[in-house]
PDB file of N, CA and C in Angstrom:
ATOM      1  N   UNK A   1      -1.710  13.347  13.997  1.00  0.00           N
ATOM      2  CA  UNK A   1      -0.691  12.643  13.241  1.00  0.00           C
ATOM      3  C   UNK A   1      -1.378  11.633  12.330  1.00  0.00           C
ATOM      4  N   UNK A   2      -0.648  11.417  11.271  1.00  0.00           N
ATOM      5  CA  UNK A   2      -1.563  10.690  10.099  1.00  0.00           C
ATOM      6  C   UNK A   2      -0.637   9.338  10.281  1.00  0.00           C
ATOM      7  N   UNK A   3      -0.887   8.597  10.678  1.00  0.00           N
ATOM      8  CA  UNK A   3      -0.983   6.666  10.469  1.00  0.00           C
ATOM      9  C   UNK A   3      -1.357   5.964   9.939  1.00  0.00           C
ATOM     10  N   UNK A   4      -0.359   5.319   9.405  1.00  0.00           N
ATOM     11  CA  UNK A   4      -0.493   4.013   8.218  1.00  0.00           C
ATOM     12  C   UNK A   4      -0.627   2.964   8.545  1.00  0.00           C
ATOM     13  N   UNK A   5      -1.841   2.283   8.423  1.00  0.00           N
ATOM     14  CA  UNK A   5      -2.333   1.170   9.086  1.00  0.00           C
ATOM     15  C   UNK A   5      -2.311  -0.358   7.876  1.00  0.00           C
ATOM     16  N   UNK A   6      -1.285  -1.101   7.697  1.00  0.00           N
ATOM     17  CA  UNK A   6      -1.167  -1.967   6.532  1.00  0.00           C
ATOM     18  C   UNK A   6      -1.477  -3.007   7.500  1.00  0.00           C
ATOM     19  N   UNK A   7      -1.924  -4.273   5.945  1.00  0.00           N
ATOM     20  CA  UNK A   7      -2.023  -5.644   6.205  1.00  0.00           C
ATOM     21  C   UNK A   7      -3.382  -6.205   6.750  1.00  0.00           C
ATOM     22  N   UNK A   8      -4.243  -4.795   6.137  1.00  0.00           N
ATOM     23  CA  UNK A   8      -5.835  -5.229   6.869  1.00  0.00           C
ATOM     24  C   UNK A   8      -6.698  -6.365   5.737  1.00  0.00           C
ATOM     25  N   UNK A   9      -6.999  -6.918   6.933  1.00  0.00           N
ATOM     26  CA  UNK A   9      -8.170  -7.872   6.495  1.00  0.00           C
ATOM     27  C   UNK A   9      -9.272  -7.160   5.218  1.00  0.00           C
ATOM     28  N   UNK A  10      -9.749  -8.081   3.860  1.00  0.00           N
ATOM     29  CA  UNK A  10     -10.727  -7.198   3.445  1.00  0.00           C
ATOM     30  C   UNK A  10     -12.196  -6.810   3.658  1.00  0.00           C
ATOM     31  N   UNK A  11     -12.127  -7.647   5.313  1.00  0.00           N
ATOM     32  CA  UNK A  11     -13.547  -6.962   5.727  1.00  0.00           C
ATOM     33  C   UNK A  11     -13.348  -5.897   6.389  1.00  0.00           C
ATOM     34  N   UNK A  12     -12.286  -5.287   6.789  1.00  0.00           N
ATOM     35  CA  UNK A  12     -12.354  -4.556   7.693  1.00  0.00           C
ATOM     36  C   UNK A  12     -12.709  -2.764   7.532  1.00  0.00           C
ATOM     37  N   UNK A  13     -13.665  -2.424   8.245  1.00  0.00           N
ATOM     38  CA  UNK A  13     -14.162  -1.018   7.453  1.00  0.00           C
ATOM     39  C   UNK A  13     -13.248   0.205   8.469  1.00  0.00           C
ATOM     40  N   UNK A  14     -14.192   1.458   7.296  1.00  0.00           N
ATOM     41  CA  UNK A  14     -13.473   2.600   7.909  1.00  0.00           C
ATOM     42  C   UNK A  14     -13.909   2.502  10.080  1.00  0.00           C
ATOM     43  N   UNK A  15     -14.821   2.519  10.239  1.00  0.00           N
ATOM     44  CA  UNK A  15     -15.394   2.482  11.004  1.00  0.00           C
ATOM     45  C   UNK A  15     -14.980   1.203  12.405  1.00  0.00           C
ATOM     46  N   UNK A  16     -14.252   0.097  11.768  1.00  0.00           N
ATOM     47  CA  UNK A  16     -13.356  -0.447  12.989  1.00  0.00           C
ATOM     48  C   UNK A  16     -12.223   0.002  13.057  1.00  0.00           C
ATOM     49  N   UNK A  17     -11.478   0.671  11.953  1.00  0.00           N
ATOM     50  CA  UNK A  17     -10.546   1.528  12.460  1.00  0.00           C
ATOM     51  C   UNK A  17     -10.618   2.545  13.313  1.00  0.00           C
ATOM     52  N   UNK A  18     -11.462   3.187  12.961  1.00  0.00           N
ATOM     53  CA  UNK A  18     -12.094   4.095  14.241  1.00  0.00           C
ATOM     54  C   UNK A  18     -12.118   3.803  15.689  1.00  0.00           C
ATOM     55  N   UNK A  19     -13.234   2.722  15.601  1.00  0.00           N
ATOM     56  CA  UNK A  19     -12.949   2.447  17.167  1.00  0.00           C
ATOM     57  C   UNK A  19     -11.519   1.775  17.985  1.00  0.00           C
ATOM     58  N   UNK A  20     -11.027   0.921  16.995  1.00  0.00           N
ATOM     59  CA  UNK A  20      -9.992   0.902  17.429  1.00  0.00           C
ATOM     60  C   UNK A  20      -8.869   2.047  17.887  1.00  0.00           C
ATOM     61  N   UNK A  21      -8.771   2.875  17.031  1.00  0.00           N
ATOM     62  CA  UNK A  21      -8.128   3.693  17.514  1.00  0.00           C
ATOM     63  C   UNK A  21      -8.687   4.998  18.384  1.00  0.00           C
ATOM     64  N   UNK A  22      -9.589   4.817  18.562  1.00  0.00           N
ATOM     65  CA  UNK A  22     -10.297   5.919  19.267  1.00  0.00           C
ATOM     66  C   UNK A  22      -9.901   5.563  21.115  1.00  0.00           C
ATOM     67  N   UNK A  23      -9.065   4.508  21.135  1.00  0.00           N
ATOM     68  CA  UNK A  23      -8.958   4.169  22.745  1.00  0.00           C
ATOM     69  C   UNK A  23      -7.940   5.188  23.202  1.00  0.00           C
ATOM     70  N   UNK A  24      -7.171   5.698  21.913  1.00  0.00           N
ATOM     71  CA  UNK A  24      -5.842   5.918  22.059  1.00  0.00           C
ATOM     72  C   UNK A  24      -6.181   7.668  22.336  1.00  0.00           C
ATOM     73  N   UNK A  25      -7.216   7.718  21.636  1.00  0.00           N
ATOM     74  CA  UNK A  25      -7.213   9.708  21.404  1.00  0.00           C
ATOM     75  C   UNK A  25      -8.566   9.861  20.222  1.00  0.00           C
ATOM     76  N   UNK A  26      -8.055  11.108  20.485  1.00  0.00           N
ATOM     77  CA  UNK A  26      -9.562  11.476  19.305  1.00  0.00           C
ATOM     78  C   UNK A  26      -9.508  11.252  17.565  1.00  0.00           C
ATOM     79  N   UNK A  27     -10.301  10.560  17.252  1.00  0.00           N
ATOM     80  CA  UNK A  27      -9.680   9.956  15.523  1.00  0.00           C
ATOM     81  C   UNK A  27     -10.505  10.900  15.040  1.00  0.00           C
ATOM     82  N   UNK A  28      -9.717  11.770  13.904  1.00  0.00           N
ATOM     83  CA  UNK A  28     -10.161  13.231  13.392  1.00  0.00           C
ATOM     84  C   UNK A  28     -10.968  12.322  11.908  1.00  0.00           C
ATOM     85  N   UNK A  29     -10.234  11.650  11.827  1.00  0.00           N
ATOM     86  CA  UNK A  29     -10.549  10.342  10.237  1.00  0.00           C
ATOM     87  C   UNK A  29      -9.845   9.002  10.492  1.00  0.00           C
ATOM     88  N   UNK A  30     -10.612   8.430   9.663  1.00  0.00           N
ATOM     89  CA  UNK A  30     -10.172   7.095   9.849  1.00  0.00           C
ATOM     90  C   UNK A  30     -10.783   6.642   8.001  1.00  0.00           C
ATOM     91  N   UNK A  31      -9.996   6.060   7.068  1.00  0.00           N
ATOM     92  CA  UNK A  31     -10.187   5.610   5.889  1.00  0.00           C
ATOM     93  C   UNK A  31      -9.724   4.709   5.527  1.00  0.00           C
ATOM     94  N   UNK A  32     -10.031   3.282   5.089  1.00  0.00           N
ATOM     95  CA  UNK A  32      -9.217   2.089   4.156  1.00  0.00           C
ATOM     96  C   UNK A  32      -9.263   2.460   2.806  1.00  0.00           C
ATOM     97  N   UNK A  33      -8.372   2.396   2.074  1.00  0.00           N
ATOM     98  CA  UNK A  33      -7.949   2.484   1.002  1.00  0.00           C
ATOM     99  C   UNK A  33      -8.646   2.010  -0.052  1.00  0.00           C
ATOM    100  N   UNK A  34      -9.521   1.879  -1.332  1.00  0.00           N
ATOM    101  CA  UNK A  34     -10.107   0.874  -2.144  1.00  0.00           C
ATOM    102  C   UNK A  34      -9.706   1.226  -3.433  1.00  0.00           C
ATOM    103  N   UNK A  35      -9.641   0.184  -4.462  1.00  0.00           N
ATOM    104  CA  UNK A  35      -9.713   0.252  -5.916  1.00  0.00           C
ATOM    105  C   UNK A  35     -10.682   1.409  -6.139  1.00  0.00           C
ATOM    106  N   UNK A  36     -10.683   2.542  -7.387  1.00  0.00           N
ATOM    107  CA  UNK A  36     -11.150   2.929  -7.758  1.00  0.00           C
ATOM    108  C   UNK A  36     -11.829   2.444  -8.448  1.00  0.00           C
ATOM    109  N   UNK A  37     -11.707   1.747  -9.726  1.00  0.00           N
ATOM    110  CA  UNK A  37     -12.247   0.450 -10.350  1.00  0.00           C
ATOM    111  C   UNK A  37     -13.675  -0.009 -10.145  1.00  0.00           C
ATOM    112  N   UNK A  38     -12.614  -1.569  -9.229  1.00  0.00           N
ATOM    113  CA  UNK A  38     -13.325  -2.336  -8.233  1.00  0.00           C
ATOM    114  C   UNK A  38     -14.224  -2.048  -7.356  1.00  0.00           C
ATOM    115  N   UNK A  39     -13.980  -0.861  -6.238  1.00  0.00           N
ATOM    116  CA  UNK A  39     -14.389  -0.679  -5.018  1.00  0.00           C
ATOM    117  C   UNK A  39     -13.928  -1.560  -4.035  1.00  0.00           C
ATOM    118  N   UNK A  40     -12.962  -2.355  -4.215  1.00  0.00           N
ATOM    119  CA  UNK A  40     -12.112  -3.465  -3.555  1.00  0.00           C
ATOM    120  C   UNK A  40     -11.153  -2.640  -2.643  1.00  0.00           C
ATOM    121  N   UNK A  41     -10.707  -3.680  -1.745  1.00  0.00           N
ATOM    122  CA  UNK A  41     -10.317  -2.523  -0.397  1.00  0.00           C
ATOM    123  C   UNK A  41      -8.660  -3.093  -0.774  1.00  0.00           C
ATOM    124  N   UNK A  42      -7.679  -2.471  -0.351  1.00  0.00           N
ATOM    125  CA  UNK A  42      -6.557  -2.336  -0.953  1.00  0.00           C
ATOM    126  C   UNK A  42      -5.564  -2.931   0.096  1.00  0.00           C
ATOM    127  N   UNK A  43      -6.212  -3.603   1.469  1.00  0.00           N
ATOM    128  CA  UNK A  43      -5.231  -3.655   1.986  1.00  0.00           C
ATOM    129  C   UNK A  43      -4.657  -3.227   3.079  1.00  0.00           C
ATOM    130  N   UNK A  44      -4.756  -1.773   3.230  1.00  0.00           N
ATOM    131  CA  UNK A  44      -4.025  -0.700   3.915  1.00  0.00           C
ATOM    132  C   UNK A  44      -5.135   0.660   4.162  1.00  0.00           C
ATOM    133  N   UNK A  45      -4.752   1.238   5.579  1.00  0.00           N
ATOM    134  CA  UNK A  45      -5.870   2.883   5.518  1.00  0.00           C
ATOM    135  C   UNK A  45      -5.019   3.517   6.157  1.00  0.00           C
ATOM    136  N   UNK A  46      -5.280   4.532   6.647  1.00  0.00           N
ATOM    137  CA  UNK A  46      -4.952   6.032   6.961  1.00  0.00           C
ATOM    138  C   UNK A  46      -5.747   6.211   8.527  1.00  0.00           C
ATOM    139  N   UNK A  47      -5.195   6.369   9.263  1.00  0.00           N
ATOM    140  CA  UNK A  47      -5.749   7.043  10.431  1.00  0.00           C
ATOM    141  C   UNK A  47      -5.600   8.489  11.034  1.00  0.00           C
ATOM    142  N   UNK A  48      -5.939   9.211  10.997  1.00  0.00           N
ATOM    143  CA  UNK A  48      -5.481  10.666  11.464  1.00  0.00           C
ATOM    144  C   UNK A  48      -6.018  10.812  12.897  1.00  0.00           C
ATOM    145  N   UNK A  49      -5.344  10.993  13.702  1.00  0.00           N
ATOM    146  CA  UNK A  49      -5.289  10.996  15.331  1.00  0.00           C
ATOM    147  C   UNK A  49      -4.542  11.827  15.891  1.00  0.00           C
ATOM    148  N   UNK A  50      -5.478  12.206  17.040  1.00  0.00           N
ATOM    149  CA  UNK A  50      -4.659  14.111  18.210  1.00  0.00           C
ATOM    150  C   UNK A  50      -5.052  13.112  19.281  1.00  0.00           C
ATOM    151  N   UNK A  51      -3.944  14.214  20.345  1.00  0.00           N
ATOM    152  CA  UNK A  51      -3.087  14.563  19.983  1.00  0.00           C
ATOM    153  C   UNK A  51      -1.494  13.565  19.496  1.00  0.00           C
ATOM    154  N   UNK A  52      -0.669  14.122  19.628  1.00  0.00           N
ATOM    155  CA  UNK A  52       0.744  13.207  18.805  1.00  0.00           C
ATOM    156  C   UNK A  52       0.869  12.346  19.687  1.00  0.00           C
ATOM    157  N   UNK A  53       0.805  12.963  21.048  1.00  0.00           N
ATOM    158  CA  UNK A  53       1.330  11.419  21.991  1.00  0.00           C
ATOM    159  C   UNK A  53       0.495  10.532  21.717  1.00  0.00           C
ATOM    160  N   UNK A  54      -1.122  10.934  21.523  1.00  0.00           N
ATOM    161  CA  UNK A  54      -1.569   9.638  21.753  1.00  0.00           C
ATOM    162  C   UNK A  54      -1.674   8.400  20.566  1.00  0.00           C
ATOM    163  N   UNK A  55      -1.186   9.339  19.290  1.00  0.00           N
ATOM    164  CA  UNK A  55      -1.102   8.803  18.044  1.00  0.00           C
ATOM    165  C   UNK A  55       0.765   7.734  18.060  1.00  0.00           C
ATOM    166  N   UNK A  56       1.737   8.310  18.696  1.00  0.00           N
ATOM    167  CA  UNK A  56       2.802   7.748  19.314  1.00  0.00           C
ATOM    168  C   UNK A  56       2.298   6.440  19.937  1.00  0.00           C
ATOM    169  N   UNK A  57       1.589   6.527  21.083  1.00  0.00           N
ATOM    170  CA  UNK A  57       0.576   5.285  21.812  1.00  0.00           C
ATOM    171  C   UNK A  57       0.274   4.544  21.180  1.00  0.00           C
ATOM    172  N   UNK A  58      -0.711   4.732  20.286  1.00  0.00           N
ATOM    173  CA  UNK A  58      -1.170   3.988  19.432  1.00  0.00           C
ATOM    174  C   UNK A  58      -0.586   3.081  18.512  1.00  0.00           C
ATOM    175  N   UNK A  59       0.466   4.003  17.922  1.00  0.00           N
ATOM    176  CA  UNK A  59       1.758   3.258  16.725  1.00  0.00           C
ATOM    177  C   UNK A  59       1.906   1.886  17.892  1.00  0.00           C
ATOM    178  N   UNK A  60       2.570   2.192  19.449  1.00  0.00           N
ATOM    179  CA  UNK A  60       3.506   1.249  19.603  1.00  0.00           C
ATOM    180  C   UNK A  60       2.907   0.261  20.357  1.00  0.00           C
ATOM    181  N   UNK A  61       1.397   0.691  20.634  1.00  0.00           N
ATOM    182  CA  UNK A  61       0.227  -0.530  21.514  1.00  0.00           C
ATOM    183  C   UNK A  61      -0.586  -1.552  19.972  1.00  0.00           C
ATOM    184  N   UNK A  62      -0.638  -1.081  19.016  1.00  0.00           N
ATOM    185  CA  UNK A  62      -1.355  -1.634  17.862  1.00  0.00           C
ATOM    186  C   UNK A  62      -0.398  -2.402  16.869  1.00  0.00           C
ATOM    187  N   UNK A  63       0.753  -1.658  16.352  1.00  0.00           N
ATOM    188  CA  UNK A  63       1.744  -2.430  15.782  1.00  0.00           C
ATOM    189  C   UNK A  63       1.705  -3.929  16.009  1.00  0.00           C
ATOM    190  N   UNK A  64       1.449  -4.706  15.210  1.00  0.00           N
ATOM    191  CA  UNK A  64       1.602  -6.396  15.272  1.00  0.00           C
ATOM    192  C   UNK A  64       0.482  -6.980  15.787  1.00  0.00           C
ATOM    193  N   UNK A  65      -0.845  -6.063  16.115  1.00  0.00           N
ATOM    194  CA  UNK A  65      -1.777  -6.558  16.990  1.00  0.00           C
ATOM    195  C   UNK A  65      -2.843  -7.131  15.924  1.00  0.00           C
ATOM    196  N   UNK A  66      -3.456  -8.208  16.449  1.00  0.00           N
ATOM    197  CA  UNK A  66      -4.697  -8.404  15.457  1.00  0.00           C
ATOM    198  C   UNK A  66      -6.012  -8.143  16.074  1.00  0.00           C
ATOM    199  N   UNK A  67      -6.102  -7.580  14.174  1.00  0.00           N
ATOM    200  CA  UNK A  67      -7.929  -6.895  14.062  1.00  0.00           C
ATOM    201  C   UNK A  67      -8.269  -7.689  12.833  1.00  0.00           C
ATOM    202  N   UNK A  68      -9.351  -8.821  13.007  1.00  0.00           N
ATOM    203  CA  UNK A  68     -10.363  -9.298  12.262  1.00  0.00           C
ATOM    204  C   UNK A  68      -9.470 -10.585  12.177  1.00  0.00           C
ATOM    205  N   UNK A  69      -8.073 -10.981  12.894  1.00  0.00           N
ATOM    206  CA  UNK A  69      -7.593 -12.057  12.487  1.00  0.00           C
ATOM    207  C   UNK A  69      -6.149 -11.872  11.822  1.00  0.00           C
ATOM    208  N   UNK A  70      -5.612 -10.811  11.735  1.00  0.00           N
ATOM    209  CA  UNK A  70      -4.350 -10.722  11.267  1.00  0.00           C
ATOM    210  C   UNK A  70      -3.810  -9.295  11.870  1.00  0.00           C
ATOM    211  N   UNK A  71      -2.528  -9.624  12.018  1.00  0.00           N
ATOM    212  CA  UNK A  71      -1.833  -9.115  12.316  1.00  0.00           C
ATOM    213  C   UNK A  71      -1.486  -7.715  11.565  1.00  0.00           C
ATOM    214  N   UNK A  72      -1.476  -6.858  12.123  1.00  0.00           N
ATOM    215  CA  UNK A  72      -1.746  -5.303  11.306  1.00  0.00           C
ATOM    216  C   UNK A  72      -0.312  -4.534  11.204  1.00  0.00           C
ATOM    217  N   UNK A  73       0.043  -3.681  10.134  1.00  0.00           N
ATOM    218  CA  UNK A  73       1.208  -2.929  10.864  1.00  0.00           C
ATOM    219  C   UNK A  73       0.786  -1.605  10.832  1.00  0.00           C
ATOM    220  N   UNK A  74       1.535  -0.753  11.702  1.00  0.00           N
ATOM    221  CA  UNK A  74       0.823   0.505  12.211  1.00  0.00           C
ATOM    222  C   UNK A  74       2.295   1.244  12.202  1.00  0.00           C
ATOM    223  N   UNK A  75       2.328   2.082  11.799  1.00  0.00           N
ATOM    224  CA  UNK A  75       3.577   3.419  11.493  1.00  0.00           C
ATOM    225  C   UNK A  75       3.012   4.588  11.634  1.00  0.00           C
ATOM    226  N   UNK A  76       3.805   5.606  11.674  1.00  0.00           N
ATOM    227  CA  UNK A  76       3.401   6.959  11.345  1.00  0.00           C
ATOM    228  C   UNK A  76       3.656   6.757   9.710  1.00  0.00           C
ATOM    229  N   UNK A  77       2.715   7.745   9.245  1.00  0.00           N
ATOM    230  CA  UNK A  77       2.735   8.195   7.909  1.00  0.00           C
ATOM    231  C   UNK A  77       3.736   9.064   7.119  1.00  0.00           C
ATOM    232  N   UNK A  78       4.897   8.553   6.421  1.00  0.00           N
ATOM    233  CA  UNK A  78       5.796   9.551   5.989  1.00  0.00           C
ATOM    234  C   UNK A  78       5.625  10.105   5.100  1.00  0.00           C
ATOM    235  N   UNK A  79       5.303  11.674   3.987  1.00  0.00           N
ATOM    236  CA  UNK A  79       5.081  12.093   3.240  1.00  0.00           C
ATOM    237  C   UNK A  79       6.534  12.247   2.388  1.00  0.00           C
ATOM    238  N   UNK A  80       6.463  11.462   1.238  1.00  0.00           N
ATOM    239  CA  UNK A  80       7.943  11.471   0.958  1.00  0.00           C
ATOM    240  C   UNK A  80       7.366  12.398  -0.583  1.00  0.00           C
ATOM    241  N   UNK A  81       8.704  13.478  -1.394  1.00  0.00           N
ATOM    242  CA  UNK A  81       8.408  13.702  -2.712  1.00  0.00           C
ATOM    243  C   UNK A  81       8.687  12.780  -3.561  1.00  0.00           C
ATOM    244  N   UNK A  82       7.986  13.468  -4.336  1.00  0.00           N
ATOM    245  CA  UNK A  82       7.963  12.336  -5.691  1.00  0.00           C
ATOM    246  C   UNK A  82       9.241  11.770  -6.282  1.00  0.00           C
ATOM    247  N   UNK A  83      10.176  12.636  -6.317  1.00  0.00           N
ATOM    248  CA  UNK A  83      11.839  12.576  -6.293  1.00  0.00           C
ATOM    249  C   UNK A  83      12.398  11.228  -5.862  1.00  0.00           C
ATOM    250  N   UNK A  84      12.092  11.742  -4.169  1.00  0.00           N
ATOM    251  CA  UNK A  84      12.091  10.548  -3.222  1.00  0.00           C
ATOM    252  C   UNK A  84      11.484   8.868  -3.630  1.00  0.00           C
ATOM    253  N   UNK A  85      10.322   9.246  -4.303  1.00  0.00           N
ATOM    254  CA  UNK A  85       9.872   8.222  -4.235  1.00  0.00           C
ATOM    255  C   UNK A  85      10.202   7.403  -5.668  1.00  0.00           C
ATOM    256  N   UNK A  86      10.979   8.243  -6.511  1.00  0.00           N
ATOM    257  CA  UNK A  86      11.551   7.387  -7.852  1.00  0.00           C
ATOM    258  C   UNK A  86      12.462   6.851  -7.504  1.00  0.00           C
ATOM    259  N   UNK A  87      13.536   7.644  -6.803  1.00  0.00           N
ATOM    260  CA  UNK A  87      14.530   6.766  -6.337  1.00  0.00           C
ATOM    261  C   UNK A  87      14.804   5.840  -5.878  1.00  0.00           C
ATOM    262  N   UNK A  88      14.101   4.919  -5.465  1.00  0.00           N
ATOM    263  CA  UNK A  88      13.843   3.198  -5.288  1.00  0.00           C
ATOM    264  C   UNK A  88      13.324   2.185  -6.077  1.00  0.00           C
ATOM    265  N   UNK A  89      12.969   3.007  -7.366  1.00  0.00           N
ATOM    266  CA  UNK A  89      12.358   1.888  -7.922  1.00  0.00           C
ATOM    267  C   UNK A  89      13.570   1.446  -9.440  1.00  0.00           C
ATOM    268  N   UNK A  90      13.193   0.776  -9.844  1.00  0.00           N
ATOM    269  CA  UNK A  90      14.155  -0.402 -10.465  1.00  0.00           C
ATOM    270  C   UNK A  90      14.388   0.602 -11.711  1.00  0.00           C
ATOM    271  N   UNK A  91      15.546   0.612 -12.449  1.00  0.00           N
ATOM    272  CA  UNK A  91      15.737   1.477 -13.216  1.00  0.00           C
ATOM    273  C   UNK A  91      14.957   0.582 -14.523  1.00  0.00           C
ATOM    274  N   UNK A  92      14.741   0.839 -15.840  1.00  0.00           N
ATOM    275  CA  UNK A  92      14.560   0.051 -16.758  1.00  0.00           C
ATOM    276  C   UNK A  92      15.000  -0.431 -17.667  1.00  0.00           C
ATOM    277  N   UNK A  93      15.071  -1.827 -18.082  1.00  0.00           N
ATOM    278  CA  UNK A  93      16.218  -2.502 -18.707  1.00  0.00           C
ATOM    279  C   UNK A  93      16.339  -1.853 -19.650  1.00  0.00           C
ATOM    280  N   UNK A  94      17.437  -2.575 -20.301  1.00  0.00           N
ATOM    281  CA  UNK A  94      18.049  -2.098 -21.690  1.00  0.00           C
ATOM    282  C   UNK A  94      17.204  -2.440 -22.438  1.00  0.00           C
ATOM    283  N   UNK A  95      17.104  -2.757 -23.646  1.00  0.00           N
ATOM    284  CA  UNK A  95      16.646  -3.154 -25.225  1.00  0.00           C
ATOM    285  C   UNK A  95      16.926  -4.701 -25.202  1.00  0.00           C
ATOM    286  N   UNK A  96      18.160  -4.938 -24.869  1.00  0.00           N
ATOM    287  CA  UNK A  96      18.416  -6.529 -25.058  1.00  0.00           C
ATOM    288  C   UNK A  96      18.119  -7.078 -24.307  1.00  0.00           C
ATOM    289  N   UNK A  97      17.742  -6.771 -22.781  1.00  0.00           N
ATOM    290  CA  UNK A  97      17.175  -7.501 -21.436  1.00  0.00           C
ATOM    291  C   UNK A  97      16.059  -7.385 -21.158  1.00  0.00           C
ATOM    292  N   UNK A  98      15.548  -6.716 -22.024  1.00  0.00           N
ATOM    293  CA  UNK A  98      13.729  -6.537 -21.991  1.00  0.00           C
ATOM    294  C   UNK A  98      13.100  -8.013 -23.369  1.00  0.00           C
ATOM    295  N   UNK A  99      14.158  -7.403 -24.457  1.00  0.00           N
ATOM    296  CA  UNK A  99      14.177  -8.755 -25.525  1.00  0.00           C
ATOM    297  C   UNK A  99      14.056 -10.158 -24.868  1.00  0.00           C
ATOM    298  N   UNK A 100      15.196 -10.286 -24.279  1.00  0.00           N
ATOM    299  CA  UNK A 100      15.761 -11.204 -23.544  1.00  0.00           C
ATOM    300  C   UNK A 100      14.749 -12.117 -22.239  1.00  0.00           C
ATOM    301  N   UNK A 101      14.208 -10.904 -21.752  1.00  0.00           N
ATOM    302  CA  UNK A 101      13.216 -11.616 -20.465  1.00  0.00           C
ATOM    303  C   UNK A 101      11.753 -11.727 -21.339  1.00  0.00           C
ATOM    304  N   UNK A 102      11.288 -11.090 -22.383  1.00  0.00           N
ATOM    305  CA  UNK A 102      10.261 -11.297 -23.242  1.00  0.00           C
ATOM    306  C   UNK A 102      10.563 -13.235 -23.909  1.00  0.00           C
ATOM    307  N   UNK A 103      11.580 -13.264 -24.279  1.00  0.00           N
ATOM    308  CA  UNK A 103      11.827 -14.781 -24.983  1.00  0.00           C
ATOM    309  C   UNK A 103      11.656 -15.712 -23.875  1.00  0.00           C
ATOM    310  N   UNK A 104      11.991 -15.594 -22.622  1.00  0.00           N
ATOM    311  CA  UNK A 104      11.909 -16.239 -21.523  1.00  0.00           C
ATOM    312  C   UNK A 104      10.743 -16.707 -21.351  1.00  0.00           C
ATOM    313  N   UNK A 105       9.680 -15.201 -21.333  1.00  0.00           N
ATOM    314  CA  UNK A 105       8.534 -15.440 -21.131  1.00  0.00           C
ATOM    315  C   UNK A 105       7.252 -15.724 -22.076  1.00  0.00           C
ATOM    316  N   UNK A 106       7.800 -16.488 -23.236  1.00  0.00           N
ATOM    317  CA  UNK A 106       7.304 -16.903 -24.435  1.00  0.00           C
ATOM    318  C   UNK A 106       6.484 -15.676 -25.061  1.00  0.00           C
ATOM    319  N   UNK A 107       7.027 -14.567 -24.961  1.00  0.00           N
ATOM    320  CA  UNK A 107       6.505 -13.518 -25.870  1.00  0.00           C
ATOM    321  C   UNK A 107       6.905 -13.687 -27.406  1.00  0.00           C
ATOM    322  N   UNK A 108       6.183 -13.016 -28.122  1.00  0.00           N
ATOM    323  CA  UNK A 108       6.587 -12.868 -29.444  1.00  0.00           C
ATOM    324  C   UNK A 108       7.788 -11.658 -29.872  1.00  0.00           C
ATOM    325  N   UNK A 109       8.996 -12.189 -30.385  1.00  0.00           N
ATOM    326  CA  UNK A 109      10.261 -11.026 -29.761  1.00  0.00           C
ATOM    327  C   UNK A 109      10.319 -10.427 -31.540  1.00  0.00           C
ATOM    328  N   UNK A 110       9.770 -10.650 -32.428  1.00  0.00           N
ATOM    329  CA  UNK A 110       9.970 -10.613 -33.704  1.00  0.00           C
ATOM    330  C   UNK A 110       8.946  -9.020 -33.900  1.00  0.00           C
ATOM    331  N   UNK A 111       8.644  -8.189 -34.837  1.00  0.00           N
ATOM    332  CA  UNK A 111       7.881  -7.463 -34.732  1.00  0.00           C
ATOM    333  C   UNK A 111       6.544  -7.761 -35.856  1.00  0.00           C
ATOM    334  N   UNK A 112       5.761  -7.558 -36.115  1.00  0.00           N
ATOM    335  CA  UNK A 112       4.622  -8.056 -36.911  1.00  0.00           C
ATOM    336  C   UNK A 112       4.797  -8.091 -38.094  1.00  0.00           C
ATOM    337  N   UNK A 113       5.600  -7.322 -38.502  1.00  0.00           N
ATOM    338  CA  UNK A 113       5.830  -7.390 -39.700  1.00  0.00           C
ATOM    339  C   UNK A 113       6.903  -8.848 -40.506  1.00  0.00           C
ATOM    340  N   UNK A 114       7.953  -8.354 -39.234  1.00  0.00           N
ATOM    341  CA  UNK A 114       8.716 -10.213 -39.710  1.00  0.00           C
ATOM    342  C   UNK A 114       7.899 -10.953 -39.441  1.00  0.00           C
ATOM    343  N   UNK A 115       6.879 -11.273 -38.940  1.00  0.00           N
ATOM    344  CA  UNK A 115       6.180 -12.469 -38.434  1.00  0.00           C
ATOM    345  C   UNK A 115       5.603 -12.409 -39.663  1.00  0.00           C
ATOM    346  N   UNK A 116       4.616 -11.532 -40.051  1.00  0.00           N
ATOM    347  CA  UNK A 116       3.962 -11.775 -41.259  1.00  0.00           C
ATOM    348  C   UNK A 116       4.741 -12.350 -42.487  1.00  0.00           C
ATOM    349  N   UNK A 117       6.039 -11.616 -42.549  1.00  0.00           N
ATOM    350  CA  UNK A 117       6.869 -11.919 -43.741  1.00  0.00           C
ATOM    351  C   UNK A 117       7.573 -13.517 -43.758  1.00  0.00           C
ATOM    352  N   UNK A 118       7.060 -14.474 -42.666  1.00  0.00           N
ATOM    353  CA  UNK A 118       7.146 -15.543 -42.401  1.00  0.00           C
ATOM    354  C   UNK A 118       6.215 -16.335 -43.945  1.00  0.00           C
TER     355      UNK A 118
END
C-alpha cells in the first residue's frame, strides 16, 4: 500500500522513513519529495509498504507521531483523476475581479500603452 507521509521536517531523508516504517512490515520504497529546481525537500514522501495490514498498522501507530521533532501525518495514498482533482480548485475570476484585486494590490491596471500615452 502506498502512504502519504506529510509535514516532514527538512532534514528528514528517504532512509528514516524507511526505518521507521520498516517496524511495521517490509518497505518496498520509501521517497521524500524534492524541488526539481532546488533539490529542496517538499515537505511530504511516499512510503510503499506489504503487506496491507501492516501498512493499515502503520497509518494508525505513526499518524501524529514525531520524527525529527514534528508531528507527521500519515494516510493511505489516494490516487484521484485529474477530473477529480480540478474540481476543488477555485474557479477563475472574472475580468473585473482580477482588475479589481490587481488595484488592491498596487498593480499597474492600465495597459502600456495608456500608460505611455500619459
Amino acid at each position: 500500500m502506498n502512504i502519504f507521509v506529510g509535514n516532514l521536517e527538512a532534514t528528514v531523508t528517504s532512509d528514516d522513513l524507511r526505518n521507521v516504517f520498516a517496524v511495521y512490515g517490509t518497505v518496498i520504497d520509501a521517497l521524500v519529495i524534492k524541488d526539481t529546481a532546488t533539490d529542496a525537500p517538499l515537505g511530504y514522501g511516499h512510503v510503499y509498504l506489504v503487506p496491507d495490514e501492516a501498512a493499515r498498522d502503520a497509518i494508525a501507530g505513526l499518524d501524529q507521531a514525531l520524527l525529527k521533532g514534528r508531528r507527521i501525518t500519515v494516510r493511505e495514498c489516494v490516487y484521484r483523476s485529474r477530473q477529480e482533482r480540478r474540481v476543488n480548485r477555485m474557479p477563475w475570476m472574472e475580468g473585473e475581479q482580477r482588475r479589481e484585486a490587481r488595484r488592491q494590490n498596487g498593480h499597474q491596471t492600465e495597459s502600456p500603452r495608456q500608460h505611455a500615452a500619459k
